[in-house]
PDB file of N, CA and C in Angstrom:
ATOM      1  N   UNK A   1       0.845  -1.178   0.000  1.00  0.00           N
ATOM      2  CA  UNK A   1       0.000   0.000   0.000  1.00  0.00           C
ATOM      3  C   UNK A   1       0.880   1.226   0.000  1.00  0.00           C
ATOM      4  N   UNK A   2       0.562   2.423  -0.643  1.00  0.00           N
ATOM      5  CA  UNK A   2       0.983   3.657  -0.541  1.00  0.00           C
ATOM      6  C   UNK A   2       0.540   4.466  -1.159  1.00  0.00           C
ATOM      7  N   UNK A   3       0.734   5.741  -0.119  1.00  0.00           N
ATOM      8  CA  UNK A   3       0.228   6.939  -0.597  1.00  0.00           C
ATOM      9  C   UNK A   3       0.878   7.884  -1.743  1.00  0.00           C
ATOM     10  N   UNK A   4       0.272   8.431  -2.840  1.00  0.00           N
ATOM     11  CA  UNK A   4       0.889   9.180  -4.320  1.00  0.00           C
ATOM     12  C   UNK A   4       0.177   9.915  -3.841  1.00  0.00           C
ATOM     13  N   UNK A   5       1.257  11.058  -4.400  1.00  0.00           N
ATOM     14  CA  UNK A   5       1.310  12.942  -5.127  1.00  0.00           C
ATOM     15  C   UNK A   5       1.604  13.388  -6.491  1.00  0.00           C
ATOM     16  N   UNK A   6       1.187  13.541  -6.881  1.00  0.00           N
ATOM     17  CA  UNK A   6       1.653  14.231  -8.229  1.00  0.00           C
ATOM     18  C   UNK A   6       1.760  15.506  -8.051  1.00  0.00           C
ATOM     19  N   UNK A   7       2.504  16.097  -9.358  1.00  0.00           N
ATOM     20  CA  UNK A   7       3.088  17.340  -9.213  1.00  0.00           C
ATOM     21  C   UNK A   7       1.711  18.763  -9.337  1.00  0.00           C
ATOM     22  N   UNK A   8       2.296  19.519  -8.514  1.00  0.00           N
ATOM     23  CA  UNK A   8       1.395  20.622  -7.978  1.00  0.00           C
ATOM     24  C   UNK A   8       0.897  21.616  -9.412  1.00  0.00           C
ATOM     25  N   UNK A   9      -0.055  21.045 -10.076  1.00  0.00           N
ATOM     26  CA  UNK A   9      -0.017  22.010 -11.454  1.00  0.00           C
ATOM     27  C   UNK A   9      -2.110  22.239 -11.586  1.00  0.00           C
ATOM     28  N   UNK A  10      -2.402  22.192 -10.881  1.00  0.00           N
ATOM     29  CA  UNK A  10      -3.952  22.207 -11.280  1.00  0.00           C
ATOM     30  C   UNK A  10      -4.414  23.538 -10.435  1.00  0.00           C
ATOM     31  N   UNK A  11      -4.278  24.300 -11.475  1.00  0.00           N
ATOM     32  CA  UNK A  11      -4.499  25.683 -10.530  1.00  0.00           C
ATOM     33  C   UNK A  11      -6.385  26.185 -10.093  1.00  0.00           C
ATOM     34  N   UNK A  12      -6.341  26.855  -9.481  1.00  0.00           N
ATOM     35  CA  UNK A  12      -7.585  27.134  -8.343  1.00  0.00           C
ATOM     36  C   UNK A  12      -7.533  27.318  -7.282  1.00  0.00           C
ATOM     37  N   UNK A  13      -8.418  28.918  -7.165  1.00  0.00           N
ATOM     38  CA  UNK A  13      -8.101  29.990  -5.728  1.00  0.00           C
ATOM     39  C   UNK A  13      -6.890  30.580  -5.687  1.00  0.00           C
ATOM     40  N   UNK A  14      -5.987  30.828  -6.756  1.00  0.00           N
ATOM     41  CA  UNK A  14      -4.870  31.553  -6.714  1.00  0.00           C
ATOM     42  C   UNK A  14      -4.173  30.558  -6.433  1.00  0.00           C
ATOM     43  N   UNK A  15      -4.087  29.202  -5.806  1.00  0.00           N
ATOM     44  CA  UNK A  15      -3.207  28.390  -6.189  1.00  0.00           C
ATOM     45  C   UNK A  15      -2.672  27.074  -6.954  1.00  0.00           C
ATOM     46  N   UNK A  16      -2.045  26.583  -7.455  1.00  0.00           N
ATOM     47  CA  UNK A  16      -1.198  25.456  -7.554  1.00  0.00           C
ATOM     48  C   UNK A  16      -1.938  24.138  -7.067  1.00  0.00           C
ATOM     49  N   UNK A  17      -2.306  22.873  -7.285  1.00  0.00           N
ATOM     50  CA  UNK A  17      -2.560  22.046  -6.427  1.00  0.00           C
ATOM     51  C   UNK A  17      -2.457  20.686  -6.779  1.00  0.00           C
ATOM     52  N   UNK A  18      -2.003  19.919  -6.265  1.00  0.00           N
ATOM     53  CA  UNK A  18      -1.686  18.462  -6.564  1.00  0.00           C
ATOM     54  C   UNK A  18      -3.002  17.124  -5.689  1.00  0.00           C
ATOM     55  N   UNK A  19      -2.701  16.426  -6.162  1.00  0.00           N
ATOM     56  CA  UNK A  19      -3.745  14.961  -5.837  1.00  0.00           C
ATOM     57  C   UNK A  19      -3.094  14.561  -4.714  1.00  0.00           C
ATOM     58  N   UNK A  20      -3.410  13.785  -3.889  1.00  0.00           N
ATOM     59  CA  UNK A  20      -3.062  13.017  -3.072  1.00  0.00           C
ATOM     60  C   UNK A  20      -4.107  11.812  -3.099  1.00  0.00           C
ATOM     61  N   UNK A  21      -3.447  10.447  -3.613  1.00  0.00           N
ATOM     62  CA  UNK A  21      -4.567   9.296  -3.219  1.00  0.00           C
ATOM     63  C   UNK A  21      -3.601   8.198  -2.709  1.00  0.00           C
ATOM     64  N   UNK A  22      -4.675   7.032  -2.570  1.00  0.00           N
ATOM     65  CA  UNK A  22      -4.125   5.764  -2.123  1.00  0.00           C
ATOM     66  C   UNK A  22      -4.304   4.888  -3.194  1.00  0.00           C
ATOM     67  N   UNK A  23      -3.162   3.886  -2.871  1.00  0.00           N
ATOM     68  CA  UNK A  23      -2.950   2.900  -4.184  1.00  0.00           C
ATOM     69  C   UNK A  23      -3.864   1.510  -4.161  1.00  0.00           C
ATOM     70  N   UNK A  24      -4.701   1.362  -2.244  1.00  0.00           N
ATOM     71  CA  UNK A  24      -5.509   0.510  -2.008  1.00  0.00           C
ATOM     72  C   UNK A  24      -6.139   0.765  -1.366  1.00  0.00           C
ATOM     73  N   UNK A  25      -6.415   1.853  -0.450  1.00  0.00           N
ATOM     74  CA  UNK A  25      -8.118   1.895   0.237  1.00  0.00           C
ATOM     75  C   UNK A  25      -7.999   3.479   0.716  1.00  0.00           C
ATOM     76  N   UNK A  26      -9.375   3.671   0.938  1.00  0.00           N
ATOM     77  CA  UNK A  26      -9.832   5.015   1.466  1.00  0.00           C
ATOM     78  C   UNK A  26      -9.272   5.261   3.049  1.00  0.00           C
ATOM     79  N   UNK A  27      -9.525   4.140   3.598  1.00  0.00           N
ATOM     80  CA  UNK A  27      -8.840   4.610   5.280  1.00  0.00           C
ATOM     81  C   UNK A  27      -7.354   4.800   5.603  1.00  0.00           C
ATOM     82  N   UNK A  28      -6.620   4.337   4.727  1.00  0.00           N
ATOM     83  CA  UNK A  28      -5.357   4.644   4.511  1.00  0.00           C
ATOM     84  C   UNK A  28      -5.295   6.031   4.253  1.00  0.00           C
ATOM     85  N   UNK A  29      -5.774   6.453   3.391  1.00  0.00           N
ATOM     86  CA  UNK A  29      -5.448   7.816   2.695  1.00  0.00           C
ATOM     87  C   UNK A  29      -6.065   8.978   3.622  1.00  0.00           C
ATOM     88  N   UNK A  30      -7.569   8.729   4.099  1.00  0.00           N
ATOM     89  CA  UNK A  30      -7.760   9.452   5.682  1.00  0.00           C
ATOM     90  C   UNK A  30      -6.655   9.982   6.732  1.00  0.00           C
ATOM     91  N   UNK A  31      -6.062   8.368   6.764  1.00  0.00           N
ATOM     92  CA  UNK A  31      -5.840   8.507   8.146  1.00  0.00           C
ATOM     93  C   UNK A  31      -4.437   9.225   7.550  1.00  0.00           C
ATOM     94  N   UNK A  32      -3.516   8.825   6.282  1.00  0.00           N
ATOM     95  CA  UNK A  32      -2.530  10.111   6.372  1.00  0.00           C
ATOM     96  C   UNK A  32      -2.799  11.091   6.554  1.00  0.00           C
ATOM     97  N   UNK A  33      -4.176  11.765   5.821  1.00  0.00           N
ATOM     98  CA  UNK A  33      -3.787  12.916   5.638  1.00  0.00           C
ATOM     99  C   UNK A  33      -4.528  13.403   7.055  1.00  0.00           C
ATOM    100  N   UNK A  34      -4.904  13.223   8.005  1.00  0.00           N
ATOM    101  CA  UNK A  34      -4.953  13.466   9.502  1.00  0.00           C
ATOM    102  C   UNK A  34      -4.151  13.405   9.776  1.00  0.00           C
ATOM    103  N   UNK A  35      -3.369  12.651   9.929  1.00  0.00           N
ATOM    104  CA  UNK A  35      -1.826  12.711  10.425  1.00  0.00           C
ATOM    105  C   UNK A  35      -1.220  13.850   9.844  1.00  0.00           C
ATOM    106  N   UNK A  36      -1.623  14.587   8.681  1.00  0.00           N
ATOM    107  CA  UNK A  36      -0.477  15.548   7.969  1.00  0.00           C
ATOM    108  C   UNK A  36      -0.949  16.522   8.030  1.00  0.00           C
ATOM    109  N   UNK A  37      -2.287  17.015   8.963  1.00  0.00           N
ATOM    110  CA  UNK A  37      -2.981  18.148   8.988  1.00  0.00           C
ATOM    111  C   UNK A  37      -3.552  18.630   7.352  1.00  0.00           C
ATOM    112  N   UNK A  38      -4.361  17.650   7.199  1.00  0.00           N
ATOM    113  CA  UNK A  38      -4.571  17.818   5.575  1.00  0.00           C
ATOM    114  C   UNK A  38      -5.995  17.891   6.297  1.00  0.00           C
ATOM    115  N   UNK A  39      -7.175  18.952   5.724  1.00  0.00           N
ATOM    116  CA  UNK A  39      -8.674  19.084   6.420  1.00  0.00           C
ATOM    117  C   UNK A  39      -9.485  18.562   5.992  1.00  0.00           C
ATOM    118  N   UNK A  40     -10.279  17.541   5.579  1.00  0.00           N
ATOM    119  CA  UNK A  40     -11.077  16.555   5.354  1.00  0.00           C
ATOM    120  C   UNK A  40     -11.994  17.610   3.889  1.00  0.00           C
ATOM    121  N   UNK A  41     -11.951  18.620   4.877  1.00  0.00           N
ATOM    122  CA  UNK A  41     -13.000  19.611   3.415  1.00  0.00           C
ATOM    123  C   UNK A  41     -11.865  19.365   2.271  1.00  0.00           C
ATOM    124  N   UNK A  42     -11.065  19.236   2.282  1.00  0.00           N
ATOM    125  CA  UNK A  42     -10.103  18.997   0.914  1.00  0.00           C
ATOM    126  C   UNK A  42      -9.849  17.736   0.329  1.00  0.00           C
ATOM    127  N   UNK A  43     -10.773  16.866   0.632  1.00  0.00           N
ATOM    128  CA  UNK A  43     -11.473  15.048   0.295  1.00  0.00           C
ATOM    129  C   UNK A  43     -12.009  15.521  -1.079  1.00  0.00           C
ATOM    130  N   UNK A  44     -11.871  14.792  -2.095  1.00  0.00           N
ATOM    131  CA  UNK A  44     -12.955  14.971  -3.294  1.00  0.00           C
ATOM    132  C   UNK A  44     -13.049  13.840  -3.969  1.00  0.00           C
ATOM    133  N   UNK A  45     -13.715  12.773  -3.160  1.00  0.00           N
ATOM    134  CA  UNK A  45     -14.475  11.304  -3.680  1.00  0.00           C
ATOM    135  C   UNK A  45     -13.311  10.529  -3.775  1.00  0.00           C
ATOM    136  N   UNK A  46     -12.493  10.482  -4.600  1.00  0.00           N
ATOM    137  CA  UNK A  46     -10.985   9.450  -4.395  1.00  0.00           C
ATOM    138  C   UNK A  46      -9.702  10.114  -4.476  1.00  0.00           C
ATOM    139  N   UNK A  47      -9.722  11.351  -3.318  1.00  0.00           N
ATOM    140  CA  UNK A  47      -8.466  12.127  -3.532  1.00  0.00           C
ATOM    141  C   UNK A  47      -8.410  13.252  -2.937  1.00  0.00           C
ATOM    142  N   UNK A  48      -7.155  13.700  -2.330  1.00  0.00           N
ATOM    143  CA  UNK A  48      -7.834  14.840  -1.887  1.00  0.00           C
ATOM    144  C   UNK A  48      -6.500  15.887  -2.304  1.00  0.00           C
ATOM    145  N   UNK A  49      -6.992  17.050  -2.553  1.00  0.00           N
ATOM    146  CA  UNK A  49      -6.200  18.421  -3.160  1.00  0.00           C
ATOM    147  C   UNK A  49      -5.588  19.272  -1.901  1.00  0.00           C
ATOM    148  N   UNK A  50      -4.353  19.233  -2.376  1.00  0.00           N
ATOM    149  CA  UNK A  50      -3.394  19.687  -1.419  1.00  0.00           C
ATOM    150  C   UNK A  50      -2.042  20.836  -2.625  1.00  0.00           C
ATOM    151  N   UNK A  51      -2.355  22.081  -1.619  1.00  0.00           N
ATOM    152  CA  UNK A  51      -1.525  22.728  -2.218  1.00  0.00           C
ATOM    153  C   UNK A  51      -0.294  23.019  -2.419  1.00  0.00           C
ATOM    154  N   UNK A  52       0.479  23.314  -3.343  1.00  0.00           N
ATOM    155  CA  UNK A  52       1.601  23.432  -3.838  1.00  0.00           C
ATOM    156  C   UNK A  52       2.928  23.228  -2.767  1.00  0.00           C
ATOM    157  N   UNK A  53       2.113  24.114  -1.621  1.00  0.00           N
ATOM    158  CA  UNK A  53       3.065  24.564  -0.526  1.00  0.00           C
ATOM    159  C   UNK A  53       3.407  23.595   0.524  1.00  0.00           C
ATOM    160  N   UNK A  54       2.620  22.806   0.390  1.00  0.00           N
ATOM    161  CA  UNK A  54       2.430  21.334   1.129  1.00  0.00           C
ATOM    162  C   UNK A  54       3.213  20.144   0.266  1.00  0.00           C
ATOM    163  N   UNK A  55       3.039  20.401  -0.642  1.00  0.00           N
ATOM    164  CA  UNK A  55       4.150  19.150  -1.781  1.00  0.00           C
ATOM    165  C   UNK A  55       5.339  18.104  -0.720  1.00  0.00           C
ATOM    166  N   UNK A  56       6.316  19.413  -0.909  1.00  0.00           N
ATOM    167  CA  UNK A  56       7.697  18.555   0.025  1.00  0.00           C
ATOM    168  C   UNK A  56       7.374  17.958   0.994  1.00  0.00           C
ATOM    169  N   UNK A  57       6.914  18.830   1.780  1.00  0.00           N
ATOM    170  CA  UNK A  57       6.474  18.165   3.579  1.00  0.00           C
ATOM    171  C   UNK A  57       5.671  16.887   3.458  1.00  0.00           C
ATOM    172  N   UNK A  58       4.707  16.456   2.361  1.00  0.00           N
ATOM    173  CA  UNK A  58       3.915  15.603   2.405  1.00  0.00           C
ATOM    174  C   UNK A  58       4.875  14.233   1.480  1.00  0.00           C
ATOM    175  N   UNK A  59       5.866  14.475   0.752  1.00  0.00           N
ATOM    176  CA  UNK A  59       6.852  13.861   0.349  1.00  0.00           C
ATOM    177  C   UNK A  59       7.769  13.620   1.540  1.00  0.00           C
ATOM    178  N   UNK A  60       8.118  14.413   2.311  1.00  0.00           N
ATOM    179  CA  UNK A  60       9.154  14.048   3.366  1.00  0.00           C
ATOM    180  C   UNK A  60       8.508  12.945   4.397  1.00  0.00           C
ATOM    181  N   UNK A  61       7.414  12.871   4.226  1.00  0.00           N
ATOM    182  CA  UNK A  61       6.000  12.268   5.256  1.00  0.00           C
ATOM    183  C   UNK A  61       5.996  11.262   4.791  1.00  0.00           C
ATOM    184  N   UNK A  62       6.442  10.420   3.530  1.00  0.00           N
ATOM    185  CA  UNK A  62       6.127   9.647   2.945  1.00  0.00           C
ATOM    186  C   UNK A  62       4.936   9.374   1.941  1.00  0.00           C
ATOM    187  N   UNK A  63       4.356  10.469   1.796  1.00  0.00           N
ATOM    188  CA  UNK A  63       4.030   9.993   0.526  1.00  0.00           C
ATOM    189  C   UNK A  63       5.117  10.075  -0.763  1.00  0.00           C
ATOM    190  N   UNK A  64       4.532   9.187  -2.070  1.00  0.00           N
ATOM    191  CA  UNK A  64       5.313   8.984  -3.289  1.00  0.00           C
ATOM    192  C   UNK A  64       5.088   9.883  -4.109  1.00  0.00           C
ATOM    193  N   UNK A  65       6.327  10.724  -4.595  1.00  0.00           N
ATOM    194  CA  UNK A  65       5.946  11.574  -5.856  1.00  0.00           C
ATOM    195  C   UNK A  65       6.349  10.702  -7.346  1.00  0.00           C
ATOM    196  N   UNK A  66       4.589  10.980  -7.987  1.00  0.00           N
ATOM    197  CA  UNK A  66       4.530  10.282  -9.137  1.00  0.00           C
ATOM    198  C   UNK A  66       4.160  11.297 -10.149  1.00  0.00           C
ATOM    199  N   UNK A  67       3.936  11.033 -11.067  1.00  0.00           N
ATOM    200  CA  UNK A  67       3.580  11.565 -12.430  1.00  0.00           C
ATOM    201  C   UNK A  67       2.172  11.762 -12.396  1.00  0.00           C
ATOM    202  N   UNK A  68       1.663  12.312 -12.963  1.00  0.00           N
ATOM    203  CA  UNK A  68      -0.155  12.757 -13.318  1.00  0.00           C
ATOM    204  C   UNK A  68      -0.767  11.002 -13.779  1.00  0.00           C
ATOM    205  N   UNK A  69      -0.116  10.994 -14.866  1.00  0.00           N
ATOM    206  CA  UNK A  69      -0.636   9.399 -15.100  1.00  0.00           C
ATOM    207  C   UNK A  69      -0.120   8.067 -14.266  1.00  0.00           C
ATOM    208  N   UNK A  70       0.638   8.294 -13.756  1.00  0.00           N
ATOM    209  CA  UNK A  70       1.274   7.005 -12.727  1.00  0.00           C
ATOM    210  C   UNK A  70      -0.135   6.981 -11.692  1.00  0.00           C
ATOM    211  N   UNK A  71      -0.202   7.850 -11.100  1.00  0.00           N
ATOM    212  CA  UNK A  71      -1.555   8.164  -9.840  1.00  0.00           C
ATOM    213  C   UNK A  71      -2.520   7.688 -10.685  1.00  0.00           C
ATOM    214  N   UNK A  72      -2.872   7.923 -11.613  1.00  0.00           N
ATOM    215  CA  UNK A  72      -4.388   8.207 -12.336  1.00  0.00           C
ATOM    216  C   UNK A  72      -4.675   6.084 -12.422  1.00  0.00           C
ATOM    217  N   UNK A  73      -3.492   5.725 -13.122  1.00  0.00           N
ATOM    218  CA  UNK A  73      -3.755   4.672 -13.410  1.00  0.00           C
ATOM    219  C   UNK A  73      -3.514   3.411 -12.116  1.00  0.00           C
ATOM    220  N   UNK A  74      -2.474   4.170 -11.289  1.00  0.00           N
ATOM    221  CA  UNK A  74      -3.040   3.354  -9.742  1.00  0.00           C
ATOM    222  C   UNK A  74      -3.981   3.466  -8.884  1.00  0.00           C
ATOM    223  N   UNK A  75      -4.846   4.716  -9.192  1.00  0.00           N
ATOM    224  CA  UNK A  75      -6.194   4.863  -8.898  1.00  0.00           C
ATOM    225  C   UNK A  75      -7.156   4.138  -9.364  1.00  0.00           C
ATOM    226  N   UNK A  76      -7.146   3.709 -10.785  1.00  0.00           N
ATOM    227  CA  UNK A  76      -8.110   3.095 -11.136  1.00  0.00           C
ATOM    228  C   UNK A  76      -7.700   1.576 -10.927  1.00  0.00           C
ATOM    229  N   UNK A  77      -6.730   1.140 -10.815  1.00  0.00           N
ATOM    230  CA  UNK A  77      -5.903   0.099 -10.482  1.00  0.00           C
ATOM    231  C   UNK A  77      -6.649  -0.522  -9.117  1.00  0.00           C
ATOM    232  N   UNK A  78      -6.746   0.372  -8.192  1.00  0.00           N
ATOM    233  CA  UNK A  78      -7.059   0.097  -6.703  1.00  0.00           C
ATOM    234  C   UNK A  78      -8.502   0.163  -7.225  1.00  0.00           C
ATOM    235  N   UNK A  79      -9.477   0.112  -8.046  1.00  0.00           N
ATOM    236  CA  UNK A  79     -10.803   0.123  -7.709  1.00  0.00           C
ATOM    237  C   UNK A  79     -11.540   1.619  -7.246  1.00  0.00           C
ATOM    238  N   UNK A  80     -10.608   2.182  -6.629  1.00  0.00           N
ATOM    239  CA  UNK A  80     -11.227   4.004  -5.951  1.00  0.00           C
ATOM    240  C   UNK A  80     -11.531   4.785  -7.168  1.00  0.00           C
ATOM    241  N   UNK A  81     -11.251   4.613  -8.407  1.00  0.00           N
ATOM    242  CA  UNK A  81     -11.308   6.186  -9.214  1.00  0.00           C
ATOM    243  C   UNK A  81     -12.287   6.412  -9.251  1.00  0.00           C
ATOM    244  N   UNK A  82     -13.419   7.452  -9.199  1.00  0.00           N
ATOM    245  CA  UNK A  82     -14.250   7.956  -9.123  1.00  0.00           C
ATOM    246  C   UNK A  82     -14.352   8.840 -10.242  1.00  0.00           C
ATOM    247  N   UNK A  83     -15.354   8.031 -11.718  1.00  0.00           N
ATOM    248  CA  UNK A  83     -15.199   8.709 -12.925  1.00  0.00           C
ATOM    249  C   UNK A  83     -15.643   9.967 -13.341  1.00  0.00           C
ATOM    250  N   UNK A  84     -15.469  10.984 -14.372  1.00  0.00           N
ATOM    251  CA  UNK A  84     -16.083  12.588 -14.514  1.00  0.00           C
ATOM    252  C   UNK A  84     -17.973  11.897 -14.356  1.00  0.00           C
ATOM    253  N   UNK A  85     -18.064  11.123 -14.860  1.00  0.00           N
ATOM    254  CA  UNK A  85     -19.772  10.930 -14.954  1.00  0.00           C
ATOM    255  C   UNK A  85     -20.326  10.808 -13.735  1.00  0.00           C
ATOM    256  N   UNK A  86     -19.049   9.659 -12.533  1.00  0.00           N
ATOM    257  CA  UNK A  86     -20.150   9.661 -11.497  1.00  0.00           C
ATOM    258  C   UNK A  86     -20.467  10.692 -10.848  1.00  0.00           C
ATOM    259  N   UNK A  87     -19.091  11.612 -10.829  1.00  0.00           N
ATOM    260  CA  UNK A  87     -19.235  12.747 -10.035  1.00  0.00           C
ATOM    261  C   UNK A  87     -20.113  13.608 -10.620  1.00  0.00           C
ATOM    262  N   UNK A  88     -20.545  14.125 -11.698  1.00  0.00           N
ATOM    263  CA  UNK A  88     -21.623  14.380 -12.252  1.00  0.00           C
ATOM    264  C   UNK A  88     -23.086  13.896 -11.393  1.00  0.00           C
ATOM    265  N   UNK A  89     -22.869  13.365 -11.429  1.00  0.00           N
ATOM    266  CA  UNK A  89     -23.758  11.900 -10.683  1.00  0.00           C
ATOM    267  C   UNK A  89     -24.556  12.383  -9.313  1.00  0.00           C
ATOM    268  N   UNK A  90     -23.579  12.760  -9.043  1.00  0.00           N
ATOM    269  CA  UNK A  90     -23.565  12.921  -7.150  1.00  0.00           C
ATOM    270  C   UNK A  90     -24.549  14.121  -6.984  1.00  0.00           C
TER     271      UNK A  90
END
């Protein structure tokens, strides 16, 4: 199991912002980002957005810095991705 970052490029609110998910379950990825002072309002169905400024520290923490598509496809890999339609959906 482990937690991925990709690089901080999805801009919104004036900033920068990168993914944070898990490569096998949702309580994993919770409970890091509690541990990393990451605020639950920043959850968005299989991932949660963390800004630019947070990158290193959350790399030094152990999460993995990956590529945009490395995450994307171990997201859907683990079963979690949560597609543009469902979220539509919701």
């Amino acid at each position: 199991m482990a937690i991925l970052i990709d690089d901080p490029r999805w801009p919104a609110h004036g900033l920068l912002w990168a993914h944070l998910v898990s490569d096998a379950n949702l309580g994993e990825l919770h409970e890091f980002a509690a541990a990393n002072g990451i605020p639950l309002r920043g959850f968005d169905l299989d991932h949660y957005d963390v800004p630019r400024e947070g990158h290193a520290r959350l790399v030094a923490a152990g999460a993995q810095h990956v590529d945009g598509h490395t995450l994307v496809r171990a997201l859907i890999a683990s079963g979690l991705r949560v597609t543009a339609r469902e979220r539509r959906g919701r």
